[in-house]
N, C-alpha and C. Protein backbone atom coordinates (compact mmCIF):
# COMPACT_ATOMS: atom_id res chain seq x y z
N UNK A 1 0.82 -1.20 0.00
CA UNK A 1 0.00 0.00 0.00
C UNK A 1 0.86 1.25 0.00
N UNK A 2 1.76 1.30 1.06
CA UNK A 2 2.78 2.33 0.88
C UNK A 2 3.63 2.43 -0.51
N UNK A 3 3.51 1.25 -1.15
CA UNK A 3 4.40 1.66 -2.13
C UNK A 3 3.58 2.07 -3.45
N UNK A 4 2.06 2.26 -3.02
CA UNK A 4 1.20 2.67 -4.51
C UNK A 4 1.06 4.04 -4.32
N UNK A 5 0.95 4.35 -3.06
CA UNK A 5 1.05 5.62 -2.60
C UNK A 5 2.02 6.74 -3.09
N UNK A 6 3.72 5.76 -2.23
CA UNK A 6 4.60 6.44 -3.04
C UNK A 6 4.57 6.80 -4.61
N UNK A 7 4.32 5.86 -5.58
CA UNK A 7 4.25 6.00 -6.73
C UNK A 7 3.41 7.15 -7.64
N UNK A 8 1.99 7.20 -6.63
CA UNK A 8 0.75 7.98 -6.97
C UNK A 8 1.39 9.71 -7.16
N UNK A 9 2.39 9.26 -5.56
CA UNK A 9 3.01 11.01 -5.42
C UNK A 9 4.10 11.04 -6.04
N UNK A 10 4.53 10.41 -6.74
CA UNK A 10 5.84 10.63 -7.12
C UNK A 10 4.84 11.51 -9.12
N UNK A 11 4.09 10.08 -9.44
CA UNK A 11 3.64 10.80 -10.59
C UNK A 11 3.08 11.85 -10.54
N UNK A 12 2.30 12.46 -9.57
CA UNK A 12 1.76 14.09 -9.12
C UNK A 12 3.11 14.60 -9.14
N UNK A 13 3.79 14.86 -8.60
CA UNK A 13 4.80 15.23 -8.45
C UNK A 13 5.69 15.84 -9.82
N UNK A 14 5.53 14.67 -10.37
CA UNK A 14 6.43 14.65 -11.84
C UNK A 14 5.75 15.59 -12.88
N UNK A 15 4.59 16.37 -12.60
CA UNK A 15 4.12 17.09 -13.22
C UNK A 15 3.58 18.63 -12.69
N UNK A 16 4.46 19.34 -13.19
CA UNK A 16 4.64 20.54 -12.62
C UNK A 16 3.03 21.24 -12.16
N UNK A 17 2.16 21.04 -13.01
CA UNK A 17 0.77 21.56 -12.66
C UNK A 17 -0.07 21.07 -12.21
N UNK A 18 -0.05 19.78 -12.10
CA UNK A 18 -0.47 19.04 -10.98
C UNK A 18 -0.02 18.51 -9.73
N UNK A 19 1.20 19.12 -9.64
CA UNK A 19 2.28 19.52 -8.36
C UNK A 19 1.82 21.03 -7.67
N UNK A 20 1.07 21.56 -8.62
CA UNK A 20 0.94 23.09 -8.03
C UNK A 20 -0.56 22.70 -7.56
N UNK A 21 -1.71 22.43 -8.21
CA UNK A 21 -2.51 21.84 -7.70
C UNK A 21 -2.74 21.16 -6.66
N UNK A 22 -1.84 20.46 -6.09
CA UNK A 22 -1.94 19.74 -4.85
C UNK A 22 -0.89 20.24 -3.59
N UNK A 23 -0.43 21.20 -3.89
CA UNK A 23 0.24 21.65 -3.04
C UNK A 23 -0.64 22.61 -2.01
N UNK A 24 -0.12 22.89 -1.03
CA UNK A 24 -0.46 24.03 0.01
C UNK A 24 -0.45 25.12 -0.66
N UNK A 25 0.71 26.17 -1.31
CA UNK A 25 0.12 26.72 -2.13
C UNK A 25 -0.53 27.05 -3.20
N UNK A 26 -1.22 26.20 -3.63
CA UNK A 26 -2.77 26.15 -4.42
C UNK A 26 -3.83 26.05 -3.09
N UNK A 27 -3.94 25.00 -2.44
CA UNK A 27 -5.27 24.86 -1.80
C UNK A 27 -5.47 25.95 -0.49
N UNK A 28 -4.45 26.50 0.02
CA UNK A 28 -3.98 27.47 0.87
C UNK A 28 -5.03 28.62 1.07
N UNK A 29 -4.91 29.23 -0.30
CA UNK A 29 -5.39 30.47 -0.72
C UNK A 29 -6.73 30.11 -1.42
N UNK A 30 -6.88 29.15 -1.73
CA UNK A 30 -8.38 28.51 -2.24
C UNK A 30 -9.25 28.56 -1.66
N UNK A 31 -9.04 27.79 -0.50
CA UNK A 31 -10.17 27.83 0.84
C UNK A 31 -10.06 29.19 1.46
N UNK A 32 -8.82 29.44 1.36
CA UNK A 32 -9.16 31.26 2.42
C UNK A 32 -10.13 31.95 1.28
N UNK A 33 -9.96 31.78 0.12
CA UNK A 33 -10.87 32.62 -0.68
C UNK A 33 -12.59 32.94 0.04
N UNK A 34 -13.14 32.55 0.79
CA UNK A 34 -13.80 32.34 1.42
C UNK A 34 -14.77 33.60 1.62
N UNK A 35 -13.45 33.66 3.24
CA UNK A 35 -13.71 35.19 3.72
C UNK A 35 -13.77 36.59 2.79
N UNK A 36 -12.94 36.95 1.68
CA UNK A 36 -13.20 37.98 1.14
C UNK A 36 -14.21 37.57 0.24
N UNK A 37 -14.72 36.68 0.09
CA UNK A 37 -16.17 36.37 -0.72
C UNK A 37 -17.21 36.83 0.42
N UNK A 38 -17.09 36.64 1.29
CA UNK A 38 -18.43 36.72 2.37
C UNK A 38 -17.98 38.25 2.81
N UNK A 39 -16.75 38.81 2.70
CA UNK A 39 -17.11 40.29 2.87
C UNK A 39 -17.36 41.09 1.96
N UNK A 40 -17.48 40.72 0.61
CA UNK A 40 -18.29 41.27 -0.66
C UNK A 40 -19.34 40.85 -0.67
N UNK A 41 -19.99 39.66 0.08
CA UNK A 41 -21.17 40.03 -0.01
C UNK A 41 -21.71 40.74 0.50
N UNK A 42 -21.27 40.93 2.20
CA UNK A 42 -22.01 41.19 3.32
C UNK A 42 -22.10 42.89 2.92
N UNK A 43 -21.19 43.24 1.43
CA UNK A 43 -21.28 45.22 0.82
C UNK A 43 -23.00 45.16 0.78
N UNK A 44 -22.92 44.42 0.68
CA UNK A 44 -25.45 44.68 0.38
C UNK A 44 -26.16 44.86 1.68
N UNK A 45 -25.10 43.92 3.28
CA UNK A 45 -26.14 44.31 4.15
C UNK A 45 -25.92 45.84 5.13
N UNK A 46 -27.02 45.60 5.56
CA UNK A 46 -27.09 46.74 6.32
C UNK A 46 -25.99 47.19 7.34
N UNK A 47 -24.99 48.45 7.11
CA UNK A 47 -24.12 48.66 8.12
C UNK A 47 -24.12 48.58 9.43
N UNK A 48 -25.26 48.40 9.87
CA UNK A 48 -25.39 48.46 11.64
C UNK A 48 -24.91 47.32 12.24
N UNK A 49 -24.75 45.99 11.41
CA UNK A 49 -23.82 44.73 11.71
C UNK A 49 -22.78 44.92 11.68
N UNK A 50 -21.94 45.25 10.98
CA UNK A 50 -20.73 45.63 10.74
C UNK A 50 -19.93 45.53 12.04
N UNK A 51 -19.39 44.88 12.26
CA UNK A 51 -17.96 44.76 13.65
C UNK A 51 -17.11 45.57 13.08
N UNK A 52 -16.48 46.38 13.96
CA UNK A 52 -15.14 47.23 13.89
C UNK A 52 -14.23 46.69 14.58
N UNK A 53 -14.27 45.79 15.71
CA UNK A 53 -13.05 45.00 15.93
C UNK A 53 -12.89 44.28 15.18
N UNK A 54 -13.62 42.72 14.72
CA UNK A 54 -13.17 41.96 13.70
C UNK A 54 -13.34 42.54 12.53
N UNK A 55 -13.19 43.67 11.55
CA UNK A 55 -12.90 44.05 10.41
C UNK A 55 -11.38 44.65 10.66
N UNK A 56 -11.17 45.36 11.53
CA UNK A 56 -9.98 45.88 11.98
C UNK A 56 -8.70 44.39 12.25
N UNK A 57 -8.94 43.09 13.09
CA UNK A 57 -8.73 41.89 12.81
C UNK A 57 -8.63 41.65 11.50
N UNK A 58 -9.36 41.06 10.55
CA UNK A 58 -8.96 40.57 9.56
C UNK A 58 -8.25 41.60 8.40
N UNK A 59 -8.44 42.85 8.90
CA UNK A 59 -7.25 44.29 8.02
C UNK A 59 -6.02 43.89 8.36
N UNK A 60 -6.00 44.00 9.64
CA UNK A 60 -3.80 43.51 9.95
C UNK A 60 -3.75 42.09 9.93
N UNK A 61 -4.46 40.99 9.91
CA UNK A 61 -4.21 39.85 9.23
C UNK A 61 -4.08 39.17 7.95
N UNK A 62 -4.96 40.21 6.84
CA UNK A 62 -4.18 40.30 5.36
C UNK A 62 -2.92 41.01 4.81
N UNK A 63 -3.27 42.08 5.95
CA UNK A 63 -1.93 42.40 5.55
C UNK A 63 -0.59 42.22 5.96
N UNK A 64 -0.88 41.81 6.98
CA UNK A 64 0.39 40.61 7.54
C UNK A 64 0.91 39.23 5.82
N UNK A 65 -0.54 39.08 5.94
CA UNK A 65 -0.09 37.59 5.03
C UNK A 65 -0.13 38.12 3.42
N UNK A 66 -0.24 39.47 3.53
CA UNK A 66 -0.10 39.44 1.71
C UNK A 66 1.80 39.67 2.17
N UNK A 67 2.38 40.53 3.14
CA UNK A 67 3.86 40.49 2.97
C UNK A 67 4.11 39.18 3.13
N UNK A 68 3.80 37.89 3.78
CA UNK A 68 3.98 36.35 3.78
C UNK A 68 4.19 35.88 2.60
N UNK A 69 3.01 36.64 1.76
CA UNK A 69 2.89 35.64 0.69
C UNK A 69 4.22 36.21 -0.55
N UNK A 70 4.88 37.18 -0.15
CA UNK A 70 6.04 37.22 -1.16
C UNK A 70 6.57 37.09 -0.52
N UNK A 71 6.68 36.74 0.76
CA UNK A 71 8.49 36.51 1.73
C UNK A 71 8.76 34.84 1.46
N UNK A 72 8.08 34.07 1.25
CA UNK A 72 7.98 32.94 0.88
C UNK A 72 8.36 32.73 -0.16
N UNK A 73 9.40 31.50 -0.22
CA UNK A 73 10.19 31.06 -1.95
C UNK A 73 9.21 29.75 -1.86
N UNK A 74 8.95 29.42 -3.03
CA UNK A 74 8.69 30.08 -4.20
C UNK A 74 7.41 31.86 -3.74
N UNK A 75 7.50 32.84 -4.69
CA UNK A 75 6.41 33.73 -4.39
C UNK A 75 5.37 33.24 -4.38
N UNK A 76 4.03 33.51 -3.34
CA UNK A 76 2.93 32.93 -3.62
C UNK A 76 1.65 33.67 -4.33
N UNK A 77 1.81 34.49 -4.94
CA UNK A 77 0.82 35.51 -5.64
C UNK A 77 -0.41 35.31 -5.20
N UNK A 78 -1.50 33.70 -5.57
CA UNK A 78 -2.24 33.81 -5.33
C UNK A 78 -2.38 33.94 -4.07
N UNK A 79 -1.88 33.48 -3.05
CA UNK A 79 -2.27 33.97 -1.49
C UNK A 79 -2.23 35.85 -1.58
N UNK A 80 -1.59 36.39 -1.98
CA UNK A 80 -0.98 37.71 -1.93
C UNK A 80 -2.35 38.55 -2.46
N UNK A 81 -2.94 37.37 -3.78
CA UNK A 81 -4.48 38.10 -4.14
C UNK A 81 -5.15 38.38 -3.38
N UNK A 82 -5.84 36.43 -2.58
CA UNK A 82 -6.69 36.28 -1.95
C UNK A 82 -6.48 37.89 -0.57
N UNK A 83 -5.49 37.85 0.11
CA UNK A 83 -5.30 38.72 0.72
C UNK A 83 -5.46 40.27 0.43
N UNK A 84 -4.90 40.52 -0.70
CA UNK A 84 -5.23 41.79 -1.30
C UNK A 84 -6.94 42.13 -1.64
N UNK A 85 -7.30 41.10 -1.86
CA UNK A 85 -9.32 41.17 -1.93
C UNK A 85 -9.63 41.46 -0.96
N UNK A 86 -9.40 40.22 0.05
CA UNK A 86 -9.99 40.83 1.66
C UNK A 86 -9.56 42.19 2.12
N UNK A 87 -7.91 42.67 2.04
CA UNK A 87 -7.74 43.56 2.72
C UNK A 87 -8.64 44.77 2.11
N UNK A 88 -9.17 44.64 1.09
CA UNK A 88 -9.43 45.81 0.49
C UNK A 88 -11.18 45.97 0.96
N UNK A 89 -11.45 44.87 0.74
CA UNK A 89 -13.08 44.31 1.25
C UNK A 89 -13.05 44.82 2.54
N UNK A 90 -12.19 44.47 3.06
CA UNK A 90 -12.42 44.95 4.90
C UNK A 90 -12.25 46.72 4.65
N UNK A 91 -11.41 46.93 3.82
CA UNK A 91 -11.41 48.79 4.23
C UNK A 91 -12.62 49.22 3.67
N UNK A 92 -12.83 48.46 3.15
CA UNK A 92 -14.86 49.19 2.58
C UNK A 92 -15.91 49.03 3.51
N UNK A 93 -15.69 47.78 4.08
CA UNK A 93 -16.29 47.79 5.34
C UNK A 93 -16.39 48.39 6.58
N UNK A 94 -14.85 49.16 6.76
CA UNK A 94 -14.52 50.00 7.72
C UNK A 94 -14.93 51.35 7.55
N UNK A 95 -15.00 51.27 6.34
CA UNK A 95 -15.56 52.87 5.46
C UNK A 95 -16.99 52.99 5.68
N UNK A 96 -17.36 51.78 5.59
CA UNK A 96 -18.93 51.68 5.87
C UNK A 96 -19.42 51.91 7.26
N UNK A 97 -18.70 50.98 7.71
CA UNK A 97 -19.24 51.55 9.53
C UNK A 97 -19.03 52.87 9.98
N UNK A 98 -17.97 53.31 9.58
CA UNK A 98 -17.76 54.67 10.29
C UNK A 98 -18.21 55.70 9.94
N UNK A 99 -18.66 55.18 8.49
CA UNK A 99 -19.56 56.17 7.79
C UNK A 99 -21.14 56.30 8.71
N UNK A 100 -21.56 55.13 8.66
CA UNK A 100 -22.95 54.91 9.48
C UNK A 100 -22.96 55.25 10.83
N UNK A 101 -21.41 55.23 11.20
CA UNK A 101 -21.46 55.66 13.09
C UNK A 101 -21.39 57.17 13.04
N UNK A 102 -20.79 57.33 11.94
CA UNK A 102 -20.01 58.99 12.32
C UNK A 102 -20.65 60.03 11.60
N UNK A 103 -20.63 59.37 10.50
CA UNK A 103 -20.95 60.35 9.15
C UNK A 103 -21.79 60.60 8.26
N UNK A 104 -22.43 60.24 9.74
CA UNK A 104 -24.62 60.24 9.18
C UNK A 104 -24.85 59.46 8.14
N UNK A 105 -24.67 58.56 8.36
CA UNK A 105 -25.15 57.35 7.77
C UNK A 105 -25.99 56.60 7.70
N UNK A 106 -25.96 56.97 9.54
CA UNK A 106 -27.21 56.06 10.06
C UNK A 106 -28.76 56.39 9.47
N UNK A 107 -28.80 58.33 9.30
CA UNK A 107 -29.86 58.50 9.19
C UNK A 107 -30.33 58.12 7.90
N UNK A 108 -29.39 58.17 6.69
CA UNK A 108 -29.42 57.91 5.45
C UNK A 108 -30.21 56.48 5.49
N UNK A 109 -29.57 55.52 6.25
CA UNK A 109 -30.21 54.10 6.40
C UNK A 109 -31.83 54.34 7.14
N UNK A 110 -31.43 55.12 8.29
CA UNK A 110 -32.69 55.10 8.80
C UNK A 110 -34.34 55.50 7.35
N UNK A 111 -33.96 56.29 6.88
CA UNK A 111 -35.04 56.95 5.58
C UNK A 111 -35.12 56.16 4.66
N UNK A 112 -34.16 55.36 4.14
CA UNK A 112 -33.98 53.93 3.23
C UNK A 112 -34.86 52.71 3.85
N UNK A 113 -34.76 52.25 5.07
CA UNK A 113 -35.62 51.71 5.61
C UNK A 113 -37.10 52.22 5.69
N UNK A 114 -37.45 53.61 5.85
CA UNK A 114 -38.68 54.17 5.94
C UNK A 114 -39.41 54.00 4.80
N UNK A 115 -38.57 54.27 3.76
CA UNK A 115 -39.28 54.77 2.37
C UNK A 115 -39.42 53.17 1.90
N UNK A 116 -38.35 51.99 2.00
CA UNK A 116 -38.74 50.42 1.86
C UNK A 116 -40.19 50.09 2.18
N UNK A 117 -39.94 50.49 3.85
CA UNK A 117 -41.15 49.69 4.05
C UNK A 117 -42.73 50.86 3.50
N UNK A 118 -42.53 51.87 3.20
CA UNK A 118 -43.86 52.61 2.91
C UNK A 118 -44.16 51.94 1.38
N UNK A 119 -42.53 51.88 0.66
CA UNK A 119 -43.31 51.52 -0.36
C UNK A 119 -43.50 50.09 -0.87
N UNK A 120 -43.16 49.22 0.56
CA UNK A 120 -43.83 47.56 0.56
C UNK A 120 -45.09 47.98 0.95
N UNK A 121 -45.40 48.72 1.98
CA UNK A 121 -46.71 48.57 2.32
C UNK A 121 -47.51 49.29 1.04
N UNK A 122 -47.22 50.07 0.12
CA UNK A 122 -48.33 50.63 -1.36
C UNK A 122 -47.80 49.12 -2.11
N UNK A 123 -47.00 48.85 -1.99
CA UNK A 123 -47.30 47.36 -3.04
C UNK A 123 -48.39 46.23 -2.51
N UNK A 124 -48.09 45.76 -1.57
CA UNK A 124 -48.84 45.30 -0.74
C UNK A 124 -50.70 45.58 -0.72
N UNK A 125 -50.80 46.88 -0.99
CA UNK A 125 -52.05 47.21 -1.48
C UNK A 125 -52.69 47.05 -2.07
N UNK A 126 -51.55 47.48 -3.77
CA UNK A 126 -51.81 47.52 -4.80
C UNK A 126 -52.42 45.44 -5.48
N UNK A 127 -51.10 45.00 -4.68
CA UNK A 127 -51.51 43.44 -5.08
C UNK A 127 -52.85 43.11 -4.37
N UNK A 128 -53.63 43.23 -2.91
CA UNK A 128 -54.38 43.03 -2.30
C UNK A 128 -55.34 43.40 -3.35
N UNK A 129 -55.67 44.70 -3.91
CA UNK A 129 -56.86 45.08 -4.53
C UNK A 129 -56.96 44.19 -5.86
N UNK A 130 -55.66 43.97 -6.71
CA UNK A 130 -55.61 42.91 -7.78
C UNK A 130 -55.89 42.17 -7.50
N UNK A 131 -55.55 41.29 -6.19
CA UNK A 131 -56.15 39.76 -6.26
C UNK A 131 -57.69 40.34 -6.00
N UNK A 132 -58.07 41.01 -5.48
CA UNK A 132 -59.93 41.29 -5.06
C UNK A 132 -60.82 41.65 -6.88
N UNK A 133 -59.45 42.12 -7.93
CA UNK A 133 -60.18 42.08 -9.10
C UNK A 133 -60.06 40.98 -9.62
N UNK A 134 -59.15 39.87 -9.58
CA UNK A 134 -58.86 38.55 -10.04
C UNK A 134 -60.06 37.65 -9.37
N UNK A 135 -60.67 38.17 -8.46
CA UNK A 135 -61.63 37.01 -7.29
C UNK A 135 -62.76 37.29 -8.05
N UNK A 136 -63.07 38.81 -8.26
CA UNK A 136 -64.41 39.31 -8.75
C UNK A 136 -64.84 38.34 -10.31
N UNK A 137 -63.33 38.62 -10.96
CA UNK A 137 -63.62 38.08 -12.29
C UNK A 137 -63.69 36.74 -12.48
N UNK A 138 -62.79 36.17 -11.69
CA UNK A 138 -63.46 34.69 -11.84
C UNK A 138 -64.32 34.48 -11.20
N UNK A 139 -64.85 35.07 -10.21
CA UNK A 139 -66.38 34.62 -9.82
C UNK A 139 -67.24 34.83 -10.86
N UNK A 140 -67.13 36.02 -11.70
CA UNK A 140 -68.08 36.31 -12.84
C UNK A 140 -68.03 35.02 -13.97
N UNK A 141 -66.89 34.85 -14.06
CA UNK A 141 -66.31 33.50 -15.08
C UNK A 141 -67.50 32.07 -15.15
N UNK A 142 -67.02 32.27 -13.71
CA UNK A 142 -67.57 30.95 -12.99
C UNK A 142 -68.87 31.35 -13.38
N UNK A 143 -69.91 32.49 -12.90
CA UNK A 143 -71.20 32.05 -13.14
C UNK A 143 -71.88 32.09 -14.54
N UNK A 144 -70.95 32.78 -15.68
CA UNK A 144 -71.38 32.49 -16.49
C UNK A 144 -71.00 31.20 -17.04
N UNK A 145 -70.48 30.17 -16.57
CA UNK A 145 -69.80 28.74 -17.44
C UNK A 145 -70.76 28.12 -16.78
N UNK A 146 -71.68 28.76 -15.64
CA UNK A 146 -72.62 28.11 -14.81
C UNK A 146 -74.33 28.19 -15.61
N UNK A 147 -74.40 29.25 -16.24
CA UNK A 147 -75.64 29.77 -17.04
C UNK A 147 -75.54 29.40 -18.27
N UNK A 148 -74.14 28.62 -18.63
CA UNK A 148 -74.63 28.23 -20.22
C UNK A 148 -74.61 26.50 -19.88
N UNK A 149 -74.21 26.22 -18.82
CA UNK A 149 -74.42 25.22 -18.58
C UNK A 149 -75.50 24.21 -18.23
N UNK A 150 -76.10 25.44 -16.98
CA UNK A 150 -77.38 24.95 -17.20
C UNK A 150 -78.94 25.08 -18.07
């Protein structure tokens, strides 16, 4: 068994791009890709979530590891990306909170929320009275498929 093993890695091995593929640096920066995906998303929610300690955390922890990722032989670029996304994702995020804490933001959100829900509640209306013309007309439907019927 050990020796199919050896063999398996030796032929990975023997091929430069499927040596990079299975290495730490490929899967490294793959899976971290993660976090700066979930802090581009989280640009849509509402700033009042927003942590300023852990955004401030994961700011000096990319940028710790984007200098990692060139102090390291071979260079590791893609870690240096993945890192360069987040770090940049997190300063938008930081931009965002402090905007919403400091720099009247909040109220901006607060009127965005107001004017949402006023104008869910006129949609909300508008569909209520449609379905009451959709009810009317097929009731009418109905009694005439009822009068030629009988």
């Amino acid at each position: 068994m050990a020796a199919a093993i050896k063999a398996i890695n030796a032929k990975i091995r023997s091929n430069k791009v499927a040596d990079y593929f299975c290495s730490t640096h490929f899967w490294g920066p793959a899976s971290n890709f993660g976090i700066p995906l979930a802090a581009i998303a989280d640009m849509k929610k509402d700033p009042e979530i927003i942590s300023p300690q852990f955004t401030l955390a994961l700011s000096g922890y990319s940028a710790t590891f984007m200098r990692y990722a060139l102090a390291v032989t071979p260079k590791n670029y893609l870690l240096f990306a993945c890192h360069a996304v987040n770090f940049t994702s997190q300063s938008v995020q930081g931009y965002r909170w402090y905007d919403y804490n400091y720099w009247g933001g909040k109220a901006k959100w607060d009127e965005m929320r107001a004017n949402a829900k006023q104008e869910g509640n006129e949609i909300a209306d508008q569909a209520q009275g449609m379905a009451e013309q959709a009810k009317g007309k097929v009731e009418d439907a109905a009694k005439a498929v009822q009068k030629k019927v009988s």
